[in-house]
Protein backbone atom coordinates (compact mmCIF):
# COMPACT_ATOMS: atom_id res chain seq x y z
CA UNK A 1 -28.81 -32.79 41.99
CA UNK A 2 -25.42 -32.27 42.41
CA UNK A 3 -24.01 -31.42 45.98
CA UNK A 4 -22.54 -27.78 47.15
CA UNK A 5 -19.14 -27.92 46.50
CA UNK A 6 -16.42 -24.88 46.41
CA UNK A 7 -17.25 -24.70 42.79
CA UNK A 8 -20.49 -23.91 43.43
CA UNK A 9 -19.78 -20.11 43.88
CA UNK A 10 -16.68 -19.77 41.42
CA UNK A 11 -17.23 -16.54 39.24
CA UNK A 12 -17.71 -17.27 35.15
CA UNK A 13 -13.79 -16.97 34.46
CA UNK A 14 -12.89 -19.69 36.78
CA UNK A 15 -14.82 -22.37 34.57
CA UNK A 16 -13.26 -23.03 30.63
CA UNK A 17 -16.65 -22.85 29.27
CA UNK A 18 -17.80 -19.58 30.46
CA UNK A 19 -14.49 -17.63 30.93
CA UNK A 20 -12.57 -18.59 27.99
CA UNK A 21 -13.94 -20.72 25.44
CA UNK A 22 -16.83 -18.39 23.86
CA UNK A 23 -15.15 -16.04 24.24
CA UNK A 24 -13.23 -13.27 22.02
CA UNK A 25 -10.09 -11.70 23.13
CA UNK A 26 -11.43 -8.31 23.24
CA UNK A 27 -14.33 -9.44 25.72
CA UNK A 28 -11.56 -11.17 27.70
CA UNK A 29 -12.51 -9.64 31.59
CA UNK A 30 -10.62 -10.08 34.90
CA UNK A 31 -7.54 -12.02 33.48
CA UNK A 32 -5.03 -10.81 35.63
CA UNK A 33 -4.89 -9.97 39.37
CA UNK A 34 -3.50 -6.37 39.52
CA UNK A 35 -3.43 -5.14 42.83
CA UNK A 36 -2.47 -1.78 42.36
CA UNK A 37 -2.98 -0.20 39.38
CA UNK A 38 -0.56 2.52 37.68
CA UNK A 39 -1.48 6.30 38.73
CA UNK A 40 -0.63 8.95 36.24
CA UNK A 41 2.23 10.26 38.22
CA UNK A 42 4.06 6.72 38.87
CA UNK A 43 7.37 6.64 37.63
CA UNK A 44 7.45 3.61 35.27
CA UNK A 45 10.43 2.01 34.29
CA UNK A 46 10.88 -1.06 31.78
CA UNK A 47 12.90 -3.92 30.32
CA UNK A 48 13.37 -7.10 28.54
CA UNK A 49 12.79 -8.59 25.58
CA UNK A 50 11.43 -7.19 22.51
CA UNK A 51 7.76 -7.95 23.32
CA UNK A 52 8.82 -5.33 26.14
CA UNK A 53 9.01 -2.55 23.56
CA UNK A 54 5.75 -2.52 23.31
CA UNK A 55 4.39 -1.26 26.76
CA UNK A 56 7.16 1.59 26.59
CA UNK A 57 4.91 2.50 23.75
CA UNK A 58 1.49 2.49 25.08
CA UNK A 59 2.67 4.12 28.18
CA UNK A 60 3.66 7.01 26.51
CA UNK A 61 0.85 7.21 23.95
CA UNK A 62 -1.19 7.76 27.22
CA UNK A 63 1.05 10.23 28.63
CA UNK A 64 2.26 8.23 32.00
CA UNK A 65 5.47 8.73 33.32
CA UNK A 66 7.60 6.67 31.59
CA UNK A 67 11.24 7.44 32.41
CA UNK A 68 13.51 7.33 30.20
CA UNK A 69 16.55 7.42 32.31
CA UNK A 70 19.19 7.53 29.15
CA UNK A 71 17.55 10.54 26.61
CA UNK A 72 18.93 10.90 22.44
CA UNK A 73 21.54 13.65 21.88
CA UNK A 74 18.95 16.51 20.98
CA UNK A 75 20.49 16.72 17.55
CA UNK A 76 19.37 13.02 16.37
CA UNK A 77 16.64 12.67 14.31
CA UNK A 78 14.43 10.10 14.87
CA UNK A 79 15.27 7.12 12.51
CA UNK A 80 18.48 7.46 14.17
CA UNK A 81 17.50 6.99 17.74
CA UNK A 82 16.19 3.59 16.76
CA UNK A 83 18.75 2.40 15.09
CA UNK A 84 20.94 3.11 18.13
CA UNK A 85 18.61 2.02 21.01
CA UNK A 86 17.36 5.22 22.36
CA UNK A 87 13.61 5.66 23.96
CA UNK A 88 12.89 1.95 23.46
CA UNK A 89 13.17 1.03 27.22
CA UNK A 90 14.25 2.98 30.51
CA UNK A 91 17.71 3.55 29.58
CA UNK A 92 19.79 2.46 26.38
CA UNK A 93 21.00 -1.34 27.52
CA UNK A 94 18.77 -2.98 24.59
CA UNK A 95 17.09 -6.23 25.22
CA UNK A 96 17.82 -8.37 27.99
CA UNK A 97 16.19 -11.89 27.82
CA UNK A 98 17.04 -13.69 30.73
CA UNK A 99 16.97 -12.88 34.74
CA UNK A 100 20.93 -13.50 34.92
CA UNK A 101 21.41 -10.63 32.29
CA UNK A 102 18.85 -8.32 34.10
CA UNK A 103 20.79 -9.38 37.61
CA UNK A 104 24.29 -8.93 36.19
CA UNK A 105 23.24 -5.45 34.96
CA UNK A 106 21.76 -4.30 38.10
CA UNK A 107 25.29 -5.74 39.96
CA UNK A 108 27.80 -3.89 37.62
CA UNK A 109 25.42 -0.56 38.08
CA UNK A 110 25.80 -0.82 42.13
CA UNK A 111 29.95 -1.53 41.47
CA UNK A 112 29.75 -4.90 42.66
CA UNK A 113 30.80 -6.77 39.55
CA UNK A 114 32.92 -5.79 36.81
CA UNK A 115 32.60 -8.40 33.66
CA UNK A 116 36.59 -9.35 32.14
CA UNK A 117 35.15 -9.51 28.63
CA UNK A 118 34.56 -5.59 28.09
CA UNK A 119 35.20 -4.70 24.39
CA UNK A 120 34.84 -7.18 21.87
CA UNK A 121 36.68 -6.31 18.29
CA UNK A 122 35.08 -6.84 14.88
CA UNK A 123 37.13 -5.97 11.46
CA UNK A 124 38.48 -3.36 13.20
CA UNK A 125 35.29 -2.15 14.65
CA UNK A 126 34.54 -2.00 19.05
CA UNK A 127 31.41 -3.33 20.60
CA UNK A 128 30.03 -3.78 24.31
CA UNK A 129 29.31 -7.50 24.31
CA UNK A 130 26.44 -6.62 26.61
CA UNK A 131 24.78 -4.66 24.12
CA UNK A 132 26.17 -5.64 20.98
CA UNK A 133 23.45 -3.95 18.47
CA UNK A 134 22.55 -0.16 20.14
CA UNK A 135 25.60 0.73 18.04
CA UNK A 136 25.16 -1.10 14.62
CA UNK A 137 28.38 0.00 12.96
CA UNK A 138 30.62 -0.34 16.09
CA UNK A 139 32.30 2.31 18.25
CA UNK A 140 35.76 3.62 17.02
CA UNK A 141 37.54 2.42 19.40
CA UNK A 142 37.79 0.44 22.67
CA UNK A 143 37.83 3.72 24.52
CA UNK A 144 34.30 4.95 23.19
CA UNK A 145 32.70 1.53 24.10
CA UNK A 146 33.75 2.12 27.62
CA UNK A 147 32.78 5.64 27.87
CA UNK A 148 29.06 5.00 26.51
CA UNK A 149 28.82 2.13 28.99
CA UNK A 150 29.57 4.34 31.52
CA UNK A 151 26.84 6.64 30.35
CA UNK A 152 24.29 3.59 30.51
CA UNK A 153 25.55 2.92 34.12
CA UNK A 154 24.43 6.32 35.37
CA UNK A 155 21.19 5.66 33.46
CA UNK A 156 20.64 2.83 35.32
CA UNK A 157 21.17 4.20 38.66
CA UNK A 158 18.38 6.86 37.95
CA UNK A 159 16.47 4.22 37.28
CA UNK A 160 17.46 2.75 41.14
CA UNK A 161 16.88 5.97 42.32
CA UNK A 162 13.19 7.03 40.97
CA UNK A 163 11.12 4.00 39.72
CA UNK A 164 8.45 3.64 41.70
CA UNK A 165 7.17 0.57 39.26
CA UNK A 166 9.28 -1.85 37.19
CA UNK A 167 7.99 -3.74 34.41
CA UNK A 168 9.95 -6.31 33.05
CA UNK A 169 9.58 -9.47 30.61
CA UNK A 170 11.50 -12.39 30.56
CA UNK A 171 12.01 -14.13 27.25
CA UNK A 172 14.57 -16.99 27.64
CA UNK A 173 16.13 -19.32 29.99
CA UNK A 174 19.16 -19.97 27.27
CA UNK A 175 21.95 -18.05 27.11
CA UNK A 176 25.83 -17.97 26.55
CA UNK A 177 27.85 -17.73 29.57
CA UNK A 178 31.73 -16.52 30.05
CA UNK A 179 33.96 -19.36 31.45
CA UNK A 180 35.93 -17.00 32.87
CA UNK A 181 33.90 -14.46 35.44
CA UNK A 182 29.92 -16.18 34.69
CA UNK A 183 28.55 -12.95 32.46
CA UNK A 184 26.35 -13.64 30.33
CA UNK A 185 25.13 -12.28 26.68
CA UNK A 186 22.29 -11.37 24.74
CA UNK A 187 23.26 -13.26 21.73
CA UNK A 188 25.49 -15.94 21.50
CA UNK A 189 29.15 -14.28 20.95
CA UNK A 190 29.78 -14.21 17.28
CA UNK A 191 26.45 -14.02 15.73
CA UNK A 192 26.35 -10.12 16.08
CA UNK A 193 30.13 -8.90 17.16
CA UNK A 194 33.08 -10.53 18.65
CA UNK A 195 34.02 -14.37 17.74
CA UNK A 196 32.66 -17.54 19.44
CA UNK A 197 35.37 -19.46 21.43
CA UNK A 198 34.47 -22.81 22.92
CA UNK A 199 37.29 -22.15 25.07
CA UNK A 200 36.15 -19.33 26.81
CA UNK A 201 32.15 -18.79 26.04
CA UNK A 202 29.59 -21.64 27.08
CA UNK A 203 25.99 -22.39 26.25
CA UNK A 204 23.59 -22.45 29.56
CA UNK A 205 19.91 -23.38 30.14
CA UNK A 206 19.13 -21.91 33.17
CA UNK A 207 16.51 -23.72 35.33
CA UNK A 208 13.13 -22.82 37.23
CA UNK A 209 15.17 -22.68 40.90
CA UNK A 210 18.03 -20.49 38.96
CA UNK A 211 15.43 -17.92 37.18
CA UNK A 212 13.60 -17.61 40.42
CA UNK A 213 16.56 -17.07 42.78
CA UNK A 214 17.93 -14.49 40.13
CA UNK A 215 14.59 -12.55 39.91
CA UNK A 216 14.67 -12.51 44.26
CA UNK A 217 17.53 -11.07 43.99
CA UNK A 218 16.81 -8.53 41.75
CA UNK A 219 13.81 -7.67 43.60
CA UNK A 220 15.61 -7.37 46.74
CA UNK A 221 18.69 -4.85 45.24
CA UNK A 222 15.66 -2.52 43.36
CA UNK A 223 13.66 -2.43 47.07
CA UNK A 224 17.12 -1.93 48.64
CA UNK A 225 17.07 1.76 47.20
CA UNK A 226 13.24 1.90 46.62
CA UNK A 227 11.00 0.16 49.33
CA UNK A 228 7.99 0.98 47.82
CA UNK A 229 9.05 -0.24 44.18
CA UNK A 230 6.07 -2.43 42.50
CA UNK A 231 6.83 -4.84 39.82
CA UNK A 232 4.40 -6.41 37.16
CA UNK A 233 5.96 -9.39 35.06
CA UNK A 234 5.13 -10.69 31.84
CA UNK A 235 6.38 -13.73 30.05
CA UNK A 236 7.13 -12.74 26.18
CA UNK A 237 4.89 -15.15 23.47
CA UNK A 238 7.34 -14.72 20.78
CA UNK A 239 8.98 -18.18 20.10
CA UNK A 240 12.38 -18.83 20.39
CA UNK A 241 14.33 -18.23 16.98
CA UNK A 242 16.88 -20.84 17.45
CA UNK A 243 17.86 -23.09 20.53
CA UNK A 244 21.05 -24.71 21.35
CA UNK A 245 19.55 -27.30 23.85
CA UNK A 246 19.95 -30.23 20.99
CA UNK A 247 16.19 -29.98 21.47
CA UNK A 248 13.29 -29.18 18.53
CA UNK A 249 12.87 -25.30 18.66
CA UNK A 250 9.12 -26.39 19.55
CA UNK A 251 10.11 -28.29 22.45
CA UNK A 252 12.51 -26.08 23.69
CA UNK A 253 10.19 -23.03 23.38
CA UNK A 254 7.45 -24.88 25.30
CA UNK A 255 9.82 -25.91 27.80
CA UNK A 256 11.41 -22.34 28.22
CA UNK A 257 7.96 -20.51 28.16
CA UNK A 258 6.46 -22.95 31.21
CA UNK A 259 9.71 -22.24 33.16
CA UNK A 260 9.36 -18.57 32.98
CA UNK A 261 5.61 -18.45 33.68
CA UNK A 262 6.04 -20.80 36.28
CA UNK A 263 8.58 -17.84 38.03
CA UNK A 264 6.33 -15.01 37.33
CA UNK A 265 3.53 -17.29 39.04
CA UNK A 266 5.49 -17.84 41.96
CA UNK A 267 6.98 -14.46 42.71
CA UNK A 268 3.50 -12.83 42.28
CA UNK A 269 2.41 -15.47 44.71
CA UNK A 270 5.39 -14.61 47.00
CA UNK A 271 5.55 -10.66 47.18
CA UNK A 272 2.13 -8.65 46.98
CA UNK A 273 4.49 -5.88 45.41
CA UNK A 274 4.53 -8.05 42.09
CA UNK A 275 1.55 -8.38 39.15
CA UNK A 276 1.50 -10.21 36.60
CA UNK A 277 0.29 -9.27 33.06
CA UNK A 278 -0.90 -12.10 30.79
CA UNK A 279 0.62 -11.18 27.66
CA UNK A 280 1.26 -14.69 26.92
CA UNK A 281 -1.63 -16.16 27.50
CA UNK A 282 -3.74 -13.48 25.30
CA UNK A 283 -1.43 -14.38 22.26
CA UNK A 284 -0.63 -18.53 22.38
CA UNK A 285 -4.11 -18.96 24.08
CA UNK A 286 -6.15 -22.42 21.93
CA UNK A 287 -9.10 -20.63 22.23
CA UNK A 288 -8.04 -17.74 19.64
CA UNK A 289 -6.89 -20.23 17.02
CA UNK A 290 -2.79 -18.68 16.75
CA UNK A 291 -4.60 -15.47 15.14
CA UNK A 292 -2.07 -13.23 16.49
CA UNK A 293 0.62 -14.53 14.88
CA UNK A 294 2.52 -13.67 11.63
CA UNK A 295 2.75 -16.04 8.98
CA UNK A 296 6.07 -17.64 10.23
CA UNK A 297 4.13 -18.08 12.96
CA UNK A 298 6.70 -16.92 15.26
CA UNK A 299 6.23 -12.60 15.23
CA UNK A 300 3.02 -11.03 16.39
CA UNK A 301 0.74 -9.08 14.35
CA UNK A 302 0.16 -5.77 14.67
CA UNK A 303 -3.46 -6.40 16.16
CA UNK A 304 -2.23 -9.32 18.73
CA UNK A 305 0.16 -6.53 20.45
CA UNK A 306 -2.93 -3.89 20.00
CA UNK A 307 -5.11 -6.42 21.89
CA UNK A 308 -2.65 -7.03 24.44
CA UNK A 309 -2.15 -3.81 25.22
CA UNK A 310 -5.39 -2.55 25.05
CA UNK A 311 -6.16 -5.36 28.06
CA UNK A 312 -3.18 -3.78 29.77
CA UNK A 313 -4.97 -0.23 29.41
CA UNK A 314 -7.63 -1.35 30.87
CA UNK A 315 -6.47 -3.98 34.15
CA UNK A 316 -3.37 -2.34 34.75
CA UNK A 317 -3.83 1.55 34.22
CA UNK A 318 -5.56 3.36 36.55
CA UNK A 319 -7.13 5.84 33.97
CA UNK A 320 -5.30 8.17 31.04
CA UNK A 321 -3.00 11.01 32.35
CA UNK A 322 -5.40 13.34 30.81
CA UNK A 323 -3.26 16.20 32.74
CA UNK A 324 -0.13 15.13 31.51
CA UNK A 325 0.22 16.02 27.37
CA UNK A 326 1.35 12.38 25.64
CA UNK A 327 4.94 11.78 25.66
CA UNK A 328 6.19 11.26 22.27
CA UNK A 329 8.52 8.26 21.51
CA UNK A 330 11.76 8.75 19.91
CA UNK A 331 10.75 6.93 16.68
CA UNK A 332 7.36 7.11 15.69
CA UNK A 333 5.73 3.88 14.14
CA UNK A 334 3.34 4.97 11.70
CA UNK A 335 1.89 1.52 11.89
CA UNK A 336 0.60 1.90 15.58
CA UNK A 337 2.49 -0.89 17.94
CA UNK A 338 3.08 -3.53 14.97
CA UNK A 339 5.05 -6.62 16.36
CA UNK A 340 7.41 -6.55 13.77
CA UNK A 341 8.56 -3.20 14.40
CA UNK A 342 10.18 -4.36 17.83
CA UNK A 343 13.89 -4.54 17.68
CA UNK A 344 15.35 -8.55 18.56
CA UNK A 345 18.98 -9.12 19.15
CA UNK A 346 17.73 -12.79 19.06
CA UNK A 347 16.52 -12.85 15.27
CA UNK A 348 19.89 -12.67 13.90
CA UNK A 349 20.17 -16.73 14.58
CA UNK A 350 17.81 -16.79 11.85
CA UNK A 351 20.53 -16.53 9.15
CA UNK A 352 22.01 -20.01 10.17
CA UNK A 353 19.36 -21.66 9.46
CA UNK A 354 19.92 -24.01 6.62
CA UNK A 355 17.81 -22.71 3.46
């Protein structure tokens, strides 16, 4: 007979075999830790990466208070706002991967840094480097790039002003860097707008102590101007497209991934003002056999990112805002929330591949 041991009392999800492995992902139970869930009148802000898109979504199907700091012209229809980043997260900055981006952002709102690299030129077309594809055809001049980042600015500092919760995903620890001032980009310079110069841009793989010490600080500048702010992480499980390590795209994935959910672990372990949502797990998990992904194996399927938010519904959402009418998105996906309707700087890379 085997002695009393601390295990003796563990719940069913604390053992593989009866918390996981028979299990389906709908009758997944207690996977996350959420220690305060979202009322109907919380002011809900997000970013990230494109797997971010995706809560903006649900929240608004249920009619919580998803702000949307940065609004569409009224005049634009709605294929439009898509195409130029409007309603997709909290304000119009587009996707920001890594914790460096999301800190940089944050800095240049509050006047504190000012990036030299403003305006990048393309065949006679202007783009904000920082943002490269919420204007696909380029601004008209360098002028009107300036002006709409502006605009973004004071969409961000609503965002400082009334969150009371901010939900953000990380995606990558690689990104290209500025020699000259440290900003860094969504997508490598180049791929999208401007033109790559070893001289002036550099590749960077940020590290676990880096990621972490970016993600303090952008907890402590959002509880600066809202002590009460809450936070709930999640890692994204889409795969890298391309890496620049010198790595295999598997390995570097892998080791990217760990590193991020290795910071989420740590600051929710650090600050009881910060959840995290197991998005990743639900999708990469063994036990589920990769069903949730496409057949590249890389995007996820329109009932992976219905599972995964259905579990956020129900751990994370402290019932449906049945008094507040549904909040419609800018651009309806007739397809529910399919995970190939989420907009990724990061697939361009996927036209240098060799074919």
């Amino acid at each position: 007979m085997p002695s009393v041991t601390p295990y003796s009392d563990m719940p069913a999800r604390a053992f593989w075999r009866t918390g996981a492995g028979p299990r389906t992902p709908e009758q997944m139970e207690h996977l996350s830790d959420c220690r305060a869930r979202l009322t109907p009148d919380a002011v809900v802000a997000t970013a990230g990466s494109c797997f971010a898109q995706h809560i903006s979504r649900r929240l608004r199907r249920m009619g919580f208070n998803f702000l949307d700091a940065e609004p569409p012209p009224p005049w634009m229809n709605a294929a439009a706002q898509r195409d130029f980043g409007y309603g997709i997260f909290s304000a119009r900055y587009g996707n920001i991967y890594t914790s460096r981006q999301l800190k940089q952002l944050l800095l240049e709102t509050l006047g504190t840094f000012v990036p030299a690299e403003r305006v990048w030129e393309t065949d006679g077309r202007f783009y904000d480097p920082f943002r490269p594809s919420v204007e696909p055809q380029g601004f008209e001049s360098a002028a009107e790039v300036l002006l709409a980042r502006d605009t973004l600015l004071r969409g961000v500092r609503r965002i400082l002003k009334t969150a009371d919760v901010f939900v953000f995903t990380l995606g990558l620890t690689e990104c290209w860097r500025s020699r000259e001032d440290g900003a860094v980009y969504p997508t490598c310079p180049g791929t999208q707008a401007g033109a790559f110069d070893a001289r002036r841009h550099e590749f960077v793989n940020l590290t676990y102590g880096e990621i972490l010490a970016d993600m303090r600080d952008v907890i402590r500048l959002l509880r600066r101007r809202r002590p009460a702010m809450r936070f709930i992480l999640t890692v994204s499980p889409v795969p890298l497209t391309a890496t620049a390590s010198g790595r295999h795209v598997l390995t570097a994935t892998t080791h990217s991934k760990a590193i991020l959910r290795a910071v989420a672990g740590q600051l929710t372990d650090e600050f009881d003002f910060v959840d995290y949502f197991p998005s990743y797990e639900l999708i990469t998990a063994p036990s589920f056999g990769g069903r949730f992904y496409a057949a590249n194996k890389r995007e996820v399927t329109d009932e992976g990112v219905s599972v995964v938010m259905d579990l956020f519904q129900r751990e994370f959402c402290a019932a449906p805002a049945e008094a507040r009418p549904a909040t419609p998105a800018p651009h309806p996906n007739p397809a529910g929330e399919a995970g190939a309707d989420a907009i990724c700087d990061e697939m361009v890379l996927d036209f240098y591949a060799r074919r």
